[in-house]
Protein backbone atom coordinates (compact mmCIF):
# COMPACT_ATOMS: atom_id res chain seq x y z
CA UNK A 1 0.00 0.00 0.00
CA UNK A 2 1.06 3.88 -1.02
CA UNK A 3 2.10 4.88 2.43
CA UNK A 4 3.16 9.02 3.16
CA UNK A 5 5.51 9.11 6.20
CA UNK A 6 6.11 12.66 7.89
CA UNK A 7 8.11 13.71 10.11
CA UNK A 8 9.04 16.82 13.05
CA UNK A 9 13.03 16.04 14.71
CA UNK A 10 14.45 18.75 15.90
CA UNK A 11 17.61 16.64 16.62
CA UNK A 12 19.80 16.89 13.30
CA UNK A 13 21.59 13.81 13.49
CA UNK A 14 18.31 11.82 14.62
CA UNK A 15 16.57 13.50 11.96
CA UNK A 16 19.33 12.09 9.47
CA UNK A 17 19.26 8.58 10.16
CA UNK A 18 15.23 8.82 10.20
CA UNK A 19 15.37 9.77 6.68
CA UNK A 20 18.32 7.17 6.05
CA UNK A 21 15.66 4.37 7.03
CA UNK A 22 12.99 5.85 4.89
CA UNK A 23 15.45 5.61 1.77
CA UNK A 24 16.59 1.79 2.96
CA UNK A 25 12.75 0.86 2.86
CA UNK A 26 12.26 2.35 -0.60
CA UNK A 27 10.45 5.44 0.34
CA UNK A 28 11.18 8.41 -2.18
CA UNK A 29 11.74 11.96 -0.54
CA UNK A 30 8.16 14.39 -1.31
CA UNK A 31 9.54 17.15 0.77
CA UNK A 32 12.59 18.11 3.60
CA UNK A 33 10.49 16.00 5.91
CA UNK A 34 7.98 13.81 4.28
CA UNK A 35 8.34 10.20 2.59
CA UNK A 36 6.39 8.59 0.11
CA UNK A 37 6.60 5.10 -1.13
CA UNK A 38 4.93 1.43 -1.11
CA UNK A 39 4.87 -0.60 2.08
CA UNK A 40 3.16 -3.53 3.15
CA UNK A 41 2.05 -3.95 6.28
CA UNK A 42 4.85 -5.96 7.36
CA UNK A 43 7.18 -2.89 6.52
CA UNK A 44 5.44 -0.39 8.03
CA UNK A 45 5.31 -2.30 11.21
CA UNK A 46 9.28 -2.88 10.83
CA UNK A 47 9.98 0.59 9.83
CA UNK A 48 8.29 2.49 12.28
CA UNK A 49 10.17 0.07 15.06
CA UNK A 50 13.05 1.11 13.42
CA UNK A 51 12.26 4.76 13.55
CA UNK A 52 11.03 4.42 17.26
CA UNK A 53 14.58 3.08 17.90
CA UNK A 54 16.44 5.76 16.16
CA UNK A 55 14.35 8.59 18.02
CA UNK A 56 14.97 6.78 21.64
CA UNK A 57 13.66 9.68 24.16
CA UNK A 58 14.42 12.60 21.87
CA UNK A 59 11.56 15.05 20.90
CA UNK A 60 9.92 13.86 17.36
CA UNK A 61 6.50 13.25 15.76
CA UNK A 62 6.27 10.90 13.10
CA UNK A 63 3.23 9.95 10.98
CA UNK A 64 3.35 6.87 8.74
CA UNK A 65 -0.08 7.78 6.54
CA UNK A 66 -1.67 4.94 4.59
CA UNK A 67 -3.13 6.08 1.44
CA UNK A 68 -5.67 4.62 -0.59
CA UNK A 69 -5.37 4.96 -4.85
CA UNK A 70 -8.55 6.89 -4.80
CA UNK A 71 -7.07 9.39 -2.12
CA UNK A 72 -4.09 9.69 -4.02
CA UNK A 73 -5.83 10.36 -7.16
CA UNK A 74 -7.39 13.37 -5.88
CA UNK A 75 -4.11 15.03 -4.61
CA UNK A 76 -3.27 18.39 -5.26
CA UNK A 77 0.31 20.09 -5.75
CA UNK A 78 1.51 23.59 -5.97
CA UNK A 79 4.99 23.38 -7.18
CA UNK A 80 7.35 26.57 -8.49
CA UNK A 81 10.59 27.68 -8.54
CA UNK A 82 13.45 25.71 -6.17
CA UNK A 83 13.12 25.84 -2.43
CA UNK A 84 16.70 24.38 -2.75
CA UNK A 85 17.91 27.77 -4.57
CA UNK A 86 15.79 29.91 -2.08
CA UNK A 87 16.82 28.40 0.86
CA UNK A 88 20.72 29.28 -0.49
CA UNK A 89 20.34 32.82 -1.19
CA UNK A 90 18.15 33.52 2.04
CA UNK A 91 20.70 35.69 3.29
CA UNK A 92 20.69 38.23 0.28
């Protein structure tokens, strides 16, 4: 099943290895903090153990978000320009 999994880590490093296990499961990056990919049920039982381990007693919310084809269907995206450029010439 299409699964979205998002994310809130302050910790940089926990954050990091968060998104590492995403990308070992298959999950493609949407955003900075959010996941997309296909899981089964197995996986997103053995994932979000995994991610549970990683985060330990630091501060985090994680959402792993089931989504049905018909739900998906009917998303809608705004996309422009490059955050990634933005984000480098903040400071101008």
């Amino acid at each position: 099943m299409r699964c979205l999994l998002l994310y809130d880590i302050p910790h940089d490093r926990t954050r990091t290895k968060v998104a590492d296990a995403c990308l070992d499961y298959g999950l493609a990056r949407l955003q900075w903090s959010a996941f997309v990919g296909e899981l089964s049920m197995t996986h997103q039982r053995e994932l979000l153990l995994r991610v549970r381990t990683i985060i330990g007693r630091r501060a985090a919310k994680v959402l792993l978000l089931p989504v049905n084809e018909t739900t998906w269907q009917h998303q809608h995206t705004i996309e422009q320009g490059d955050p990634d450029a933005e984000r480098d010439n903040s400071s101008d």
